[in-house]
N, C-alpha and C. Protein backbone atom coordinates (compact mmCIF):
# COMPACT_ATOMS: atom_id res chain seq x y z
N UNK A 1 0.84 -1.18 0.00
CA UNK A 1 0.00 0.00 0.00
C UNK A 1 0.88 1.24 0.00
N UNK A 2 0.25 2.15 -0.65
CA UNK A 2 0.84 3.18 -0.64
C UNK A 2 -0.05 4.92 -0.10
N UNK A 3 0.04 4.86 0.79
CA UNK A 3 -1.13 6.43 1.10
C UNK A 3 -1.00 7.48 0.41
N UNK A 4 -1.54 8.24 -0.40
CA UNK A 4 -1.68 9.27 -0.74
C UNK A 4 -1.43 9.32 -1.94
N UNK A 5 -1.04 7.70 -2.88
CA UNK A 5 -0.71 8.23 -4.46
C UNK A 5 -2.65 8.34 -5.10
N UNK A 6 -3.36 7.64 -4.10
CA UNK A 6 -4.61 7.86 -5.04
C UNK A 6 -5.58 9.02 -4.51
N UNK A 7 -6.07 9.68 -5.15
CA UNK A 7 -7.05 10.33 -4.79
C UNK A 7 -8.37 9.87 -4.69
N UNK A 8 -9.07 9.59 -3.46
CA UNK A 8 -10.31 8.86 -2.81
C UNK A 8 -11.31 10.10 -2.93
N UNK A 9 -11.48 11.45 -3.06
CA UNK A 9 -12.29 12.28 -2.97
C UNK A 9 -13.78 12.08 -4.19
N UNK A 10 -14.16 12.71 -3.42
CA UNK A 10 -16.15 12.57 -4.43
C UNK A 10 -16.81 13.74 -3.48
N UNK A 11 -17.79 13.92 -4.62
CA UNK A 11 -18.60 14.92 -4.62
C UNK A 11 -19.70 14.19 -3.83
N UNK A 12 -19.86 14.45 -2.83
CA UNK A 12 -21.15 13.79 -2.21
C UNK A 12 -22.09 14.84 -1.96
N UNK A 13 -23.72 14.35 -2.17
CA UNK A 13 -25.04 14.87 -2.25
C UNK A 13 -25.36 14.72 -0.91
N UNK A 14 -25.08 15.36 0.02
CA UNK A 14 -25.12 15.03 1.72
C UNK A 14 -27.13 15.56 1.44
N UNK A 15 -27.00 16.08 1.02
CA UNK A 15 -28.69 16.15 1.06
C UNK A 15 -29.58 15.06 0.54
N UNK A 16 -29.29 14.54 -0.63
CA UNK A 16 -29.47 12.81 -1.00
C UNK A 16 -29.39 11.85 0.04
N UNK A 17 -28.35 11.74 0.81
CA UNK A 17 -28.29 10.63 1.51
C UNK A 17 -29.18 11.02 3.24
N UNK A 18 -29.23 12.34 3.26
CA UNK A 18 -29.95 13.06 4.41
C UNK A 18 -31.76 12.01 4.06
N UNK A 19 -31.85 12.66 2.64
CA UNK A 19 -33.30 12.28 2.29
C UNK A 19 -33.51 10.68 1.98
N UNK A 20 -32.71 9.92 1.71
CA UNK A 20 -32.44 8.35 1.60
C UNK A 20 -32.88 7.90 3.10
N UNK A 21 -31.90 8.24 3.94
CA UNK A 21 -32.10 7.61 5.16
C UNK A 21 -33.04 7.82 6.26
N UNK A 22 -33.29 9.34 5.90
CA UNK A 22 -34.83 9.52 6.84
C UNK A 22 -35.60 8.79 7.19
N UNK A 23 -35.90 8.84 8.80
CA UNK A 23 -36.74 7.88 9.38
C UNK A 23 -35.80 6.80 9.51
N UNK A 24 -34.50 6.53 9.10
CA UNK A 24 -33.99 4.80 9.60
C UNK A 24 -32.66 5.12 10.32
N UNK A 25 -32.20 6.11 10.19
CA UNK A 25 -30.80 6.69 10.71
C UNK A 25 -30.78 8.19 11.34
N UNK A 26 -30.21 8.36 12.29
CA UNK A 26 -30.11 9.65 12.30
C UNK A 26 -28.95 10.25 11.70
N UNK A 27 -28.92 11.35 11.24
CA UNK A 27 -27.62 12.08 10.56
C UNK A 27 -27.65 13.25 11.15
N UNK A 28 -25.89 13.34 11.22
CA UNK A 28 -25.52 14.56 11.65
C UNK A 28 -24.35 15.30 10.40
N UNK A 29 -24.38 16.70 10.31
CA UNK A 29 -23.27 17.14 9.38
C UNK A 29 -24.29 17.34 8.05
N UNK A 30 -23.69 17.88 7.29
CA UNK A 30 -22.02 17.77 6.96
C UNK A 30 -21.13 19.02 8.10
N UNK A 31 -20.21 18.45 8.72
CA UNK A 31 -19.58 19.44 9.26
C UNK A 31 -18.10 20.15 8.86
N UNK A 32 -17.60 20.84 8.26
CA UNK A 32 -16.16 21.20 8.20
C UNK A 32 -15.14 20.06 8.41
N UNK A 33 -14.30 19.89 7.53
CA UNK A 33 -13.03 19.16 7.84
C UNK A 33 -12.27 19.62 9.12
N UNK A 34 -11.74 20.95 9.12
CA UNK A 34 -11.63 21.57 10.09
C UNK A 34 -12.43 21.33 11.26
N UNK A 35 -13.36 21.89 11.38
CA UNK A 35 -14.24 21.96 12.56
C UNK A 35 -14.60 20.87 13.10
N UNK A 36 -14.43 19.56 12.45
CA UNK A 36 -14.68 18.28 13.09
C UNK A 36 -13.17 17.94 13.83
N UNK A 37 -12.19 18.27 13.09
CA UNK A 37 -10.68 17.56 13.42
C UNK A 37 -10.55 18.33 14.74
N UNK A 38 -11.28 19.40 15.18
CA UNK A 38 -11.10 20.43 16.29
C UNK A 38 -11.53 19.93 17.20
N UNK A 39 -12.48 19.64 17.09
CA UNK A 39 -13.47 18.76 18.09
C UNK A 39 -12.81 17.42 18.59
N UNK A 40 -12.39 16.79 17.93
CA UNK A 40 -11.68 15.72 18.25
C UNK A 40 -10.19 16.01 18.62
N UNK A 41 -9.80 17.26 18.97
CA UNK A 41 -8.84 17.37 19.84
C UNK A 41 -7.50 17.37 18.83
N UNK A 42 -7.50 17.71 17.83
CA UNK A 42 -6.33 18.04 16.75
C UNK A 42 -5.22 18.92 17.23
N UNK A 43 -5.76 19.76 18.10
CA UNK A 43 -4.97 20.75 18.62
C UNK A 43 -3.50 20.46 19.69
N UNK A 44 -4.37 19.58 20.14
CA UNK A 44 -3.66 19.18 21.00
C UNK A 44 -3.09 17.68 21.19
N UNK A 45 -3.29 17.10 19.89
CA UNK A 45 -2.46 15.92 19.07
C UNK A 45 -1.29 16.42 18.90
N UNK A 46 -1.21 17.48 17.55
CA UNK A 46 -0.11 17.88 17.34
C UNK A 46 0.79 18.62 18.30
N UNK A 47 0.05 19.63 19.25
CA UNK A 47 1.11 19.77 20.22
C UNK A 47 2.04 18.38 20.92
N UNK A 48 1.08 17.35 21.20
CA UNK A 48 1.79 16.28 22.11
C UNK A 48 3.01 15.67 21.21
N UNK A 49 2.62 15.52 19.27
CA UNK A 49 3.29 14.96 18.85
C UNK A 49 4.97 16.10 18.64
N UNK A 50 4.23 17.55 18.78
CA UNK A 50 5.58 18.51 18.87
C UNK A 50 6.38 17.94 19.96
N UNK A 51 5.95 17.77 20.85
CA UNK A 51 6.74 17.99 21.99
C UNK A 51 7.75 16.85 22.19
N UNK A 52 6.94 15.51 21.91
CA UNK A 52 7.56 14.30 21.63
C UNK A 52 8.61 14.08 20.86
N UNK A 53 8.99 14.68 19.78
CA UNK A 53 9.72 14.92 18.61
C UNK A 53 10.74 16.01 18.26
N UNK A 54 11.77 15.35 18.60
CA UNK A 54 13.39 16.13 18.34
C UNK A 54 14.17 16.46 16.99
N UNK A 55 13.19 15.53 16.30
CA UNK A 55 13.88 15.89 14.87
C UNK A 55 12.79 17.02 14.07
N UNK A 56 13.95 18.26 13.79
CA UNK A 56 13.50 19.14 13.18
C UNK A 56 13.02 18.80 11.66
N UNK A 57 12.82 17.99 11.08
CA UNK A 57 12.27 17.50 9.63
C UNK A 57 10.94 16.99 9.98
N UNK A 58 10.78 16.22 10.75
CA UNK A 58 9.54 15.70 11.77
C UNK A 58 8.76 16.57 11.90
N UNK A 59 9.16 17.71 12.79
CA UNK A 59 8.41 18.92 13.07
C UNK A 59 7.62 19.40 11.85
N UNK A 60 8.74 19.95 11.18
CA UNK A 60 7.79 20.58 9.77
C UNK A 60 7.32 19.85 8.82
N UNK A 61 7.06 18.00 9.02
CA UNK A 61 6.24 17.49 8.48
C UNK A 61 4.46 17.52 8.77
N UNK A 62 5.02 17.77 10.32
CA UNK A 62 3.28 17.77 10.96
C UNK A 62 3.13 18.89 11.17
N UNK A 63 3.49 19.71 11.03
CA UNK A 63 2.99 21.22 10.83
C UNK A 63 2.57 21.75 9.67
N UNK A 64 3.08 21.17 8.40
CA UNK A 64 3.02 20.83 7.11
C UNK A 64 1.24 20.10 6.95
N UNK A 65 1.18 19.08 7.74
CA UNK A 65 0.12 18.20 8.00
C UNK A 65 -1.23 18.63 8.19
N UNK A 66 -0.86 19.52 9.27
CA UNK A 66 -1.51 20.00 10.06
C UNK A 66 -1.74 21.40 9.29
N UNK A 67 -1.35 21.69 8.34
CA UNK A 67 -2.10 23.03 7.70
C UNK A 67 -3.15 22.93 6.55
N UNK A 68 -2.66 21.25 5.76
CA UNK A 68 -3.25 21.17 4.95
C UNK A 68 -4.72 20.38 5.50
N UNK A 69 -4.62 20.08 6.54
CA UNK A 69 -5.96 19.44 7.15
C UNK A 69 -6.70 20.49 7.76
N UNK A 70 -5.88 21.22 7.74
CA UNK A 70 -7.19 22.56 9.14
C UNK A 70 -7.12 23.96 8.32
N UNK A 71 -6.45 23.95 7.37
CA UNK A 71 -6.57 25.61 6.61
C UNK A 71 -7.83 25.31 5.65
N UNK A 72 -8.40 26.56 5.99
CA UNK A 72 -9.78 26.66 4.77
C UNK A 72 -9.80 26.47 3.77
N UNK A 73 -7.95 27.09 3.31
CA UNK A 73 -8.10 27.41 1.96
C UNK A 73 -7.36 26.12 1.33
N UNK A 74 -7.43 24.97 2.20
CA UNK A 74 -6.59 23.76 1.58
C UNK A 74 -7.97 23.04 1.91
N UNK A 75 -7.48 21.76 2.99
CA UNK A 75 -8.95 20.58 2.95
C UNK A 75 -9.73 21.31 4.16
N UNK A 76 -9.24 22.45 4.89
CA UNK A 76 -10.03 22.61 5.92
C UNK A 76 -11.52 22.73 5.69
N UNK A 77 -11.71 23.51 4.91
CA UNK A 77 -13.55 23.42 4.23
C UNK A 77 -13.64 22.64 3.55
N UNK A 78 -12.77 22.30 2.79
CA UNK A 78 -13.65 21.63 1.27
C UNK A 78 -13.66 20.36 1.48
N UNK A 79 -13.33 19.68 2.70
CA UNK A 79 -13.58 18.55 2.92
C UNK A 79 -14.60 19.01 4.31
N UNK A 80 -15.75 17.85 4.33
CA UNK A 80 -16.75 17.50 5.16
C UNK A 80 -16.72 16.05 5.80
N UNK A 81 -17.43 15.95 7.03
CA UNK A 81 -17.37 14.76 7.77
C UNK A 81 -18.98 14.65 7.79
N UNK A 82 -19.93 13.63 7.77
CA UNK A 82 -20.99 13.28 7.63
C UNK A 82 -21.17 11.65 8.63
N UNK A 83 -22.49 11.82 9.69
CA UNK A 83 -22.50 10.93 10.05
C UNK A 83 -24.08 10.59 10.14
N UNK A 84 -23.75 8.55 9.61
CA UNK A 84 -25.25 8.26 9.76
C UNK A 84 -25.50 7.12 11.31
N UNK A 85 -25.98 7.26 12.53
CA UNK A 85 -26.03 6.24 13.41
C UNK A 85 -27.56 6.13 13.97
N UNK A 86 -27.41 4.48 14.69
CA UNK A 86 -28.95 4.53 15.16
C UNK A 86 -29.42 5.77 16.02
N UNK A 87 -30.54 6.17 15.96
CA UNK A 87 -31.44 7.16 16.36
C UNK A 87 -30.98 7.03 18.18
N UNK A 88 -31.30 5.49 18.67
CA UNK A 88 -30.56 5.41 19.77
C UNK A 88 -29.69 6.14 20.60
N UNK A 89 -29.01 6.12 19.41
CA UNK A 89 -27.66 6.63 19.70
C UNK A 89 -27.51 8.50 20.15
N UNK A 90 -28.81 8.73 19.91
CA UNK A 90 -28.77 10.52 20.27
C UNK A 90 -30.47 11.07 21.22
N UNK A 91 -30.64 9.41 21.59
CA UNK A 91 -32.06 9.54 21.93
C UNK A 91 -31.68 10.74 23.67
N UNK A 92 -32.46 11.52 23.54
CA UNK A 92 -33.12 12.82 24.19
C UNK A 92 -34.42 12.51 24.93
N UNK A 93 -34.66 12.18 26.19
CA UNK A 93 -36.26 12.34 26.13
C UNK A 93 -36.77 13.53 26.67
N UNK A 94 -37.84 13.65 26.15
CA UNK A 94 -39.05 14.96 26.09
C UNK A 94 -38.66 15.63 27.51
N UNK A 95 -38.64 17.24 27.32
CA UNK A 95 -38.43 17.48 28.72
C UNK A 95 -39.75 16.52 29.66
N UNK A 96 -39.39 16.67 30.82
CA UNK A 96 -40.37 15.98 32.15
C UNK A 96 -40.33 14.72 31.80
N UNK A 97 -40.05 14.05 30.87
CA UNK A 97 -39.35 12.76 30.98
C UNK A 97 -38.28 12.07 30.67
N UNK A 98 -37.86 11.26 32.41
CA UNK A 98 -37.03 11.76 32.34
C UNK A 98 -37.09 9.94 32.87
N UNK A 99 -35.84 9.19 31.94
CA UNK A 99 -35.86 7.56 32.41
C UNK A 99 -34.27 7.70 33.63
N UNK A 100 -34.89 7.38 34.54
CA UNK A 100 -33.53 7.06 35.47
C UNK A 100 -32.56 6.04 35.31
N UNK A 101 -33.32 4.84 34.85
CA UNK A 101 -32.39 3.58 34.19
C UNK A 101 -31.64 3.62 33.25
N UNK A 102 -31.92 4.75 32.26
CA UNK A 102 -30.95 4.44 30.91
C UNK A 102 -30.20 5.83 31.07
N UNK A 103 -29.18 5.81 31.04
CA UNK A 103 -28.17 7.06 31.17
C UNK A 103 -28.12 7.98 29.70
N UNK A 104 -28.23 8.68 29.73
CA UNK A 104 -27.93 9.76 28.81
C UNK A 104 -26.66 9.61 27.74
N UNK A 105 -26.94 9.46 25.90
CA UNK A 105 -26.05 8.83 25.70
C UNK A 105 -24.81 9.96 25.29
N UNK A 106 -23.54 9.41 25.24
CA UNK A 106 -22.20 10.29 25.55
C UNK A 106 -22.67 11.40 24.25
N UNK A 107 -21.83 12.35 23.80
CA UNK A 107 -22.64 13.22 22.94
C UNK A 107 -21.43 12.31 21.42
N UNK A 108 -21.73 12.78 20.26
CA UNK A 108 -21.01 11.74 19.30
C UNK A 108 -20.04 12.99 18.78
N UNK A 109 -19.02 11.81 19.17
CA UNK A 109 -17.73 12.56 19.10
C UNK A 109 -17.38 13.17 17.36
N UNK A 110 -17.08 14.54 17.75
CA UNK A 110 -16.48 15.52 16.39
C UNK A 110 -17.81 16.06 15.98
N UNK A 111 -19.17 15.74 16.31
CA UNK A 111 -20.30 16.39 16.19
C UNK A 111 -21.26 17.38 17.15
N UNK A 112 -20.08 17.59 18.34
CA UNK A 112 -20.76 17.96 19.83
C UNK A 112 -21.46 19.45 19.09
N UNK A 113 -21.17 20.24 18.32
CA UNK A 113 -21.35 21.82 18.70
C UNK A 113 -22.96 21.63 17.52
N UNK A 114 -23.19 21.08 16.91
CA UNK A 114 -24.12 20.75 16.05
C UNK A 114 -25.46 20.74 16.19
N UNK A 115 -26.48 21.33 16.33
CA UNK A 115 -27.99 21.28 16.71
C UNK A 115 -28.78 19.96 16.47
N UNK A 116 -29.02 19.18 17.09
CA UNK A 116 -29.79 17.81 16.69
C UNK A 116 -30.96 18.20 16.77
């Protein structure tokens, strides 16, 4: 294998697959390339991997990395993250009810800031 000689990118109809799955999935997104990698703590990946790392070629590989994944004007926008999971999985109940047995589920990670 080789990473990065092929280009995997597509034009996806996030509104198509929004309207496909209705009623069987819930979906969240499309959210920012950026704005998802943030959420999931990018920030402070690459700091840990700075700090870890003595070789100056190293450094300005993931800083290198790290611009073309989070700058707007590279994949930071023009790439999107899209998610489809069971409904379960974001179930809310109605204010005043309120189940004591089933715990509240964790919020889904890289989609927290998002209006469900």
């Amino acid at each position: 294998m080789a990473p990065g000689t092929a280009d995997l990118t597509a034009d996806v109809d996030f509104c198509y697959l929004r309207r496909m799955t209705e009623g069987k999935v819930a979906s969240l997104g499309p959210v920012a390339q950026c704005k998802f990698l943030e959420n999931m703590g990018i920030n402070v990946r690459l700091q840990v991997l700075m700090r870890n790392s003595t070789d100056s070629d190293r450094q300005a590989e993931l800083v290198h990395g790290f611009d073309m994944m989070m700058n707007p004007k590279k994949m930071g926008e023009r790439f999107k993250f899209f998610a489809l999971l069971p409904h379960s999985r974001l179930a809310n109940p109605e204010k005043g009810e309120t189940d004591q047995k089933r715990p509240k589920p964790p919020p889904v990670a890289g989609f927290t800031e998002l209006e469900l």
